[in-house]
C-alpha atoms as a PDB file:
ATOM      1  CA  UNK A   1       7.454  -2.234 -16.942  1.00  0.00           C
ATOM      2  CA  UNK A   2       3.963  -2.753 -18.694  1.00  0.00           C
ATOM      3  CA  UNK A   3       1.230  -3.564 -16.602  1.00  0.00           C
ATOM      4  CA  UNK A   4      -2.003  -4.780 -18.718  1.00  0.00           C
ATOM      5  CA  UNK A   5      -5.094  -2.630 -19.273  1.00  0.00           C
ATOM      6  CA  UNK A   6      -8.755  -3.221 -18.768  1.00  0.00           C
ATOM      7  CA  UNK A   7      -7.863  -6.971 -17.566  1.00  0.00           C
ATOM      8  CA  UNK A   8      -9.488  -8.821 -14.950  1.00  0.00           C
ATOM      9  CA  UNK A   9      -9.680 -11.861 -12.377  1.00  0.00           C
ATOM     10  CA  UNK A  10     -10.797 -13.929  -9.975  1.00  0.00           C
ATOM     11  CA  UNK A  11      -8.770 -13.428  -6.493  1.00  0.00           C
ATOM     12  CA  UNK A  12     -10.258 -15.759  -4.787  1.00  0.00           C
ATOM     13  CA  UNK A  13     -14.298 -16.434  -4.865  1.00  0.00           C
ATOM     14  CA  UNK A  14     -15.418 -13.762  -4.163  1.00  0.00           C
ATOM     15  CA  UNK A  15     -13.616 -10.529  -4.920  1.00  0.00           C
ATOM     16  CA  UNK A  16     -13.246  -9.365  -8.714  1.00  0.00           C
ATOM     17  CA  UNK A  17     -10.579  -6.794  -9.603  1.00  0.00           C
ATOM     18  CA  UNK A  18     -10.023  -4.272 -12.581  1.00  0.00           C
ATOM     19  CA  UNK A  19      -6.627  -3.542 -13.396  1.00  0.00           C
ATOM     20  CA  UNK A  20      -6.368   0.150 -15.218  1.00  0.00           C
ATOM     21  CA  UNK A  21      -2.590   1.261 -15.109  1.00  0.00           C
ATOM     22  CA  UNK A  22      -0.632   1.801 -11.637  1.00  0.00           C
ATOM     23  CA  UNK A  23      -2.425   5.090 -11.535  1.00  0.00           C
ATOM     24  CA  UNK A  24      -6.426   3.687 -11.166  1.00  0.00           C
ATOM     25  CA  UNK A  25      -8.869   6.276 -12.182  1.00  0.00           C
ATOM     26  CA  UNK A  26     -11.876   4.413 -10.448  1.00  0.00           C
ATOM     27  CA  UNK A  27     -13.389   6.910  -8.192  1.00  0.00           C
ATOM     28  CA  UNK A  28     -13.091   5.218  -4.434  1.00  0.00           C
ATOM     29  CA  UNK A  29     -10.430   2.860  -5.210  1.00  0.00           C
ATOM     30  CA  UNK A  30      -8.022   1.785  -2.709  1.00  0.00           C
ATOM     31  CA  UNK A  31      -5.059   2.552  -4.589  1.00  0.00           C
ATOM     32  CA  UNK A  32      -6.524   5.367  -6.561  1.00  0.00           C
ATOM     33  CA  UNK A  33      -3.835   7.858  -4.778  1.00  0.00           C
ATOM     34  CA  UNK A  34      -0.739   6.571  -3.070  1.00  0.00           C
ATOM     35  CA  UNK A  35       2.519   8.117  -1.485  1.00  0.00           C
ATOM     36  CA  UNK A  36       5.024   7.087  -4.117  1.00  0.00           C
ATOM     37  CA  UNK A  37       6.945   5.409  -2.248  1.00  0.00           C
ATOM     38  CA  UNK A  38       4.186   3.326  -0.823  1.00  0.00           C
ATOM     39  CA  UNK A  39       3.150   2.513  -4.198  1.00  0.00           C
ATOM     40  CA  UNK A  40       7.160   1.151  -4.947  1.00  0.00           C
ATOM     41  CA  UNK A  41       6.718  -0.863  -1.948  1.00  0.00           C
ATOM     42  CA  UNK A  42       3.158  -2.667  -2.793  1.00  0.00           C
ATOM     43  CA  UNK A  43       5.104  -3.288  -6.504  1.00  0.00           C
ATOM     44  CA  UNK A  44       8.250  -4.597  -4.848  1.00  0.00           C
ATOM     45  CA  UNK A  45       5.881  -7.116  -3.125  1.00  0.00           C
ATOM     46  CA  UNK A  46       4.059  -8.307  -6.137  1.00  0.00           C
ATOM     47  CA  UNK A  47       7.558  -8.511  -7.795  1.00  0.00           C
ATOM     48  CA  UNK A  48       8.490 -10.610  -5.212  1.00  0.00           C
ATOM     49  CA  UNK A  49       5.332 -13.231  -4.872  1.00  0.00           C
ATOM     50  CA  UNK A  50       5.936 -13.528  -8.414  1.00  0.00           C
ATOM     51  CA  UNK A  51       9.550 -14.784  -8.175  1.00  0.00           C
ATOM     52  CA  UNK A  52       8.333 -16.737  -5.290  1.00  0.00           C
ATOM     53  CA  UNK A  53       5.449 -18.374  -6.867  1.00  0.00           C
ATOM     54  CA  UNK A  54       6.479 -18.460 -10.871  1.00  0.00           C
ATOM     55  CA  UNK A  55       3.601 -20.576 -11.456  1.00  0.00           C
ATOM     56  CA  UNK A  56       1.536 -17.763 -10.736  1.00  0.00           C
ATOM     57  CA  UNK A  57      -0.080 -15.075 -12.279  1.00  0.00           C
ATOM     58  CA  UNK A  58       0.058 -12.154  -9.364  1.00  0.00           C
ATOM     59  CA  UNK A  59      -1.218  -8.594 -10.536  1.00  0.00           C
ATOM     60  CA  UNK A  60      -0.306  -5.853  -8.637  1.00  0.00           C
ATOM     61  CA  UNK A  61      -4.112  -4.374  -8.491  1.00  0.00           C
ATOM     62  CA  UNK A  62      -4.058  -8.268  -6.585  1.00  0.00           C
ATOM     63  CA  UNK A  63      -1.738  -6.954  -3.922  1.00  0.00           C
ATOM     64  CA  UNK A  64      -2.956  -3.429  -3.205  1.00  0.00           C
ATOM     65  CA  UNK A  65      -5.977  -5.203  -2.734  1.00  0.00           C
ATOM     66  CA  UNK A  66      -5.061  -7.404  -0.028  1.00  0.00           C
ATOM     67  CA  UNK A  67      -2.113  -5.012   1.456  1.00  0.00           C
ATOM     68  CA  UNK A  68      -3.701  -1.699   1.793  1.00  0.00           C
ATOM     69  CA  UNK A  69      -6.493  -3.349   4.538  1.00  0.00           C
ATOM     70  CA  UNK A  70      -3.911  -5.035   6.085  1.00  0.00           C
ATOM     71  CA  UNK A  71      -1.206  -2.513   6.589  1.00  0.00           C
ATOM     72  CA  UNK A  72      -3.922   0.332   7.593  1.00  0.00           C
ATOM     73  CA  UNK A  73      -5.530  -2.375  10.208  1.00  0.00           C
ATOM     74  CA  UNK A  74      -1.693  -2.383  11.905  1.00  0.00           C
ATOM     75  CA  UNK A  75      -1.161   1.410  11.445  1.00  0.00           C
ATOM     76  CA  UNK A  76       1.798   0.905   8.665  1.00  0.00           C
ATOM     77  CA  UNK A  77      -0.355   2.973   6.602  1.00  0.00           C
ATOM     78  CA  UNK A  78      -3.347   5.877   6.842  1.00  0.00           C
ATOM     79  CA  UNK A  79      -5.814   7.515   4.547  1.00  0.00           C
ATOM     80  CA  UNK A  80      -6.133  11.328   5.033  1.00  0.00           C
ATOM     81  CA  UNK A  81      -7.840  14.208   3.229  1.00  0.00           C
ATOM     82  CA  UNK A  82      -6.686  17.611   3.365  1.00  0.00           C
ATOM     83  CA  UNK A  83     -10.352  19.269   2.884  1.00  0.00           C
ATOM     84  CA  UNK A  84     -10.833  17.282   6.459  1.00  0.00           C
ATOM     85  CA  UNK A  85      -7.954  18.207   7.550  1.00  0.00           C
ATOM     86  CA  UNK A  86      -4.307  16.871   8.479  1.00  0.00           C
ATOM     87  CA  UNK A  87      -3.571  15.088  11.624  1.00  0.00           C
ATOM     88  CA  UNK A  88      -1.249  15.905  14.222  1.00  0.00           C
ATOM     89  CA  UNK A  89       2.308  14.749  14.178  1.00  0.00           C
ATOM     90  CA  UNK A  90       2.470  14.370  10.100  1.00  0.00           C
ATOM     91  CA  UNK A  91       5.926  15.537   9.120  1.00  0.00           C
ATOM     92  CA  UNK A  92       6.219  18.844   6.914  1.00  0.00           C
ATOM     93  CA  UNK A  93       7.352  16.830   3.726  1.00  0.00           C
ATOM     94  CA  UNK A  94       4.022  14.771   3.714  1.00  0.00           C
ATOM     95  CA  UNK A  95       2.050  17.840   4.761  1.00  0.00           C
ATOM     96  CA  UNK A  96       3.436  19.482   1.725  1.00  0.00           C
ATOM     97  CA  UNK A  97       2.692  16.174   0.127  1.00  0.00           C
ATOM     98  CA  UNK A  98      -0.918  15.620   0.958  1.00  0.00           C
ATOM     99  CA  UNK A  99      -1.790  19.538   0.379  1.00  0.00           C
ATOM    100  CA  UNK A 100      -0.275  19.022  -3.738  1.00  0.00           C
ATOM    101  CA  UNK A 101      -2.403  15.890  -4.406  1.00  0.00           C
ATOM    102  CA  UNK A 102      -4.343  15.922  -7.310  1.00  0.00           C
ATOM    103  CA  UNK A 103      -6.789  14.142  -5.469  1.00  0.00           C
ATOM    104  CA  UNK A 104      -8.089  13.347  -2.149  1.00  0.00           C
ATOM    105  CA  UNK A 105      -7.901  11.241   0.001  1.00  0.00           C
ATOM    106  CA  UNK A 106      -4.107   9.750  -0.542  1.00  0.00           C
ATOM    107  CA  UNK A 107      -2.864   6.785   1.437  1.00  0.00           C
ATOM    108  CA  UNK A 108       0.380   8.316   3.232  1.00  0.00           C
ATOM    109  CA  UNK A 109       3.101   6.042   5.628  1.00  0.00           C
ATOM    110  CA  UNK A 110       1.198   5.631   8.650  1.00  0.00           C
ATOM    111  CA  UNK A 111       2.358   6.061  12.211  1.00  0.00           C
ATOM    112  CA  UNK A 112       3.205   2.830  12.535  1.00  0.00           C
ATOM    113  CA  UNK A 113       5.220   2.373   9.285  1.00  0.00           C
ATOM    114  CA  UNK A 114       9.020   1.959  10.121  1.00  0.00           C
ATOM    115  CA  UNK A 115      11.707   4.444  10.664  1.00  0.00           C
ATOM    116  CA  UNK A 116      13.589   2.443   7.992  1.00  0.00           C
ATOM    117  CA  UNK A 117      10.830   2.112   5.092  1.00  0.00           C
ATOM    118  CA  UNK A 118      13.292  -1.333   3.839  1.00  0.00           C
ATOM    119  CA  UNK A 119      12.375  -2.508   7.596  1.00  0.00           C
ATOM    120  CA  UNK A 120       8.833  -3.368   6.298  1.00  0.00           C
ATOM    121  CA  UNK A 121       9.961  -6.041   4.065  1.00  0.00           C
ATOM    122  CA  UNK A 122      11.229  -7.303   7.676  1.00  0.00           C
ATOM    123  CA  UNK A 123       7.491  -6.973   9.203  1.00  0.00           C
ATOM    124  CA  UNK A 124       5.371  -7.831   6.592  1.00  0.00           C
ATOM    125  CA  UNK A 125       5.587 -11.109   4.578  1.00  0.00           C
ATOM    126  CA  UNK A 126       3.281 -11.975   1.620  1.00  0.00           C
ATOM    127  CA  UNK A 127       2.648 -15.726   0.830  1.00  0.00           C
ATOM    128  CA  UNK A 128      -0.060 -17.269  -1.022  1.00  0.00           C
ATOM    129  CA  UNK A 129      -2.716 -19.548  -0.076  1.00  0.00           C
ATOM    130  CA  UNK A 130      -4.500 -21.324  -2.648  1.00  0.00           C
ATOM    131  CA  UNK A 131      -5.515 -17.733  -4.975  1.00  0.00           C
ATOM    132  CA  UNK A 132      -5.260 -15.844  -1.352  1.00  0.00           C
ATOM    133  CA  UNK A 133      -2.531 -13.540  -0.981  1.00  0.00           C
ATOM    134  CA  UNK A 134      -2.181 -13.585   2.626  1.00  0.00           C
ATOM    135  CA  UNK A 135       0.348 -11.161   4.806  1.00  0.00           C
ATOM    136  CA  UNK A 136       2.257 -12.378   7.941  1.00  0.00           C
ATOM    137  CA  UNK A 137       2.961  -9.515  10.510  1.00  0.00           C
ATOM    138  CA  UNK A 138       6.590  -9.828  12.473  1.00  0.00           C
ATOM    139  CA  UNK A 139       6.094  -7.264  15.164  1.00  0.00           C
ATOM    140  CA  UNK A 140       9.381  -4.442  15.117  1.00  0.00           C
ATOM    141  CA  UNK A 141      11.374  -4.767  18.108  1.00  0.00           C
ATOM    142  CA  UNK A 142      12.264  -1.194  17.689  1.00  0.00           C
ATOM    143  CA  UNK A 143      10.369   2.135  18.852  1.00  0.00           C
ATOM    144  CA  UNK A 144       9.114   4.013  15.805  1.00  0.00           C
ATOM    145  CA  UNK A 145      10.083   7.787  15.586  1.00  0.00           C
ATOM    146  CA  UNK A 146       9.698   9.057  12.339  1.00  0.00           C
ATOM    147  CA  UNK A 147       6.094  10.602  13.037  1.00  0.00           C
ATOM    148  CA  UNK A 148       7.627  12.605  16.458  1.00  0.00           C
ATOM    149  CA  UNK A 149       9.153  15.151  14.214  1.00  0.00           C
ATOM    150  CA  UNK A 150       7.325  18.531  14.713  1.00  0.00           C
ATOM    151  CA  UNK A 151       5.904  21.167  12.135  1.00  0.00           C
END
């Protein structure tokens, strides 16, 4: 998959966005380090609002930039930097994880993000409005338990 270089748009009025590979090196950027498979997921969605809207052009810099505030506002995801140290309750795998990251902070699955990581396609839809990519939250009628596990 190519994704282009150095290009940029208008989302919107008011918010302009640089597109530099998947891996941004922009200093501060939301998406500058992501879990991997966070990172699929926020692709998957773009992947899909572009075979739902094929009259479109939707970057994926376009969804990280709408996602990423909404799924840390609901707790699906969470920034964390291990020179601040590493909350409670963080499963050894993403301890192990955060501690090898290049750099810090990463975005990691928060403890709100589902047991079943295909279950978020079930509580989080994308649609567009006008050049708005806007997200729909369908609360989980299940506990989540992943987080519980202990170091």
């Amino acid at each position: 998959m190519h994704y282009a270089r150095n290009e940029s748009y208008s989302l919107g009025a008011t918010s302009r966005i640089v597109e530099n590979d998947m891996k941004h090196t922009l200093k501060n950027s939301i998406t500058e380090n992501m879990y991997g498979l966070l990172e699929c997921t926020f692709v998957d969605y773009a992947t899909r609002l572009r075979k739902d809207y094929p009259d479109r052009i939707i970057r994926n810099a376009a969804v990280f930039a709408s996602g990423v505030p909404e799924f840390a506002r609901l707790g699906f995801i969470q920034l964390v930097d291990a020179r601040a140290g590493i909350p409670e309750g963080i499963p050894d795998f993403l301890v192990r994880t955060i501690k090898r990251a290049k750099y810090q902070p990463i975005w990691i699955p928060g403890p709100n993000f589902p047991d079943d990581p295909m279950d978020i396609y079930e509580q989080m839809k994308p649609s567009m409005r006008g050049d708005e990519i806007v997200w729909r939250h369908i609360p989980s009628q299940r506990p989540n338990t992943w987080r519980r596990c202990e170091r």
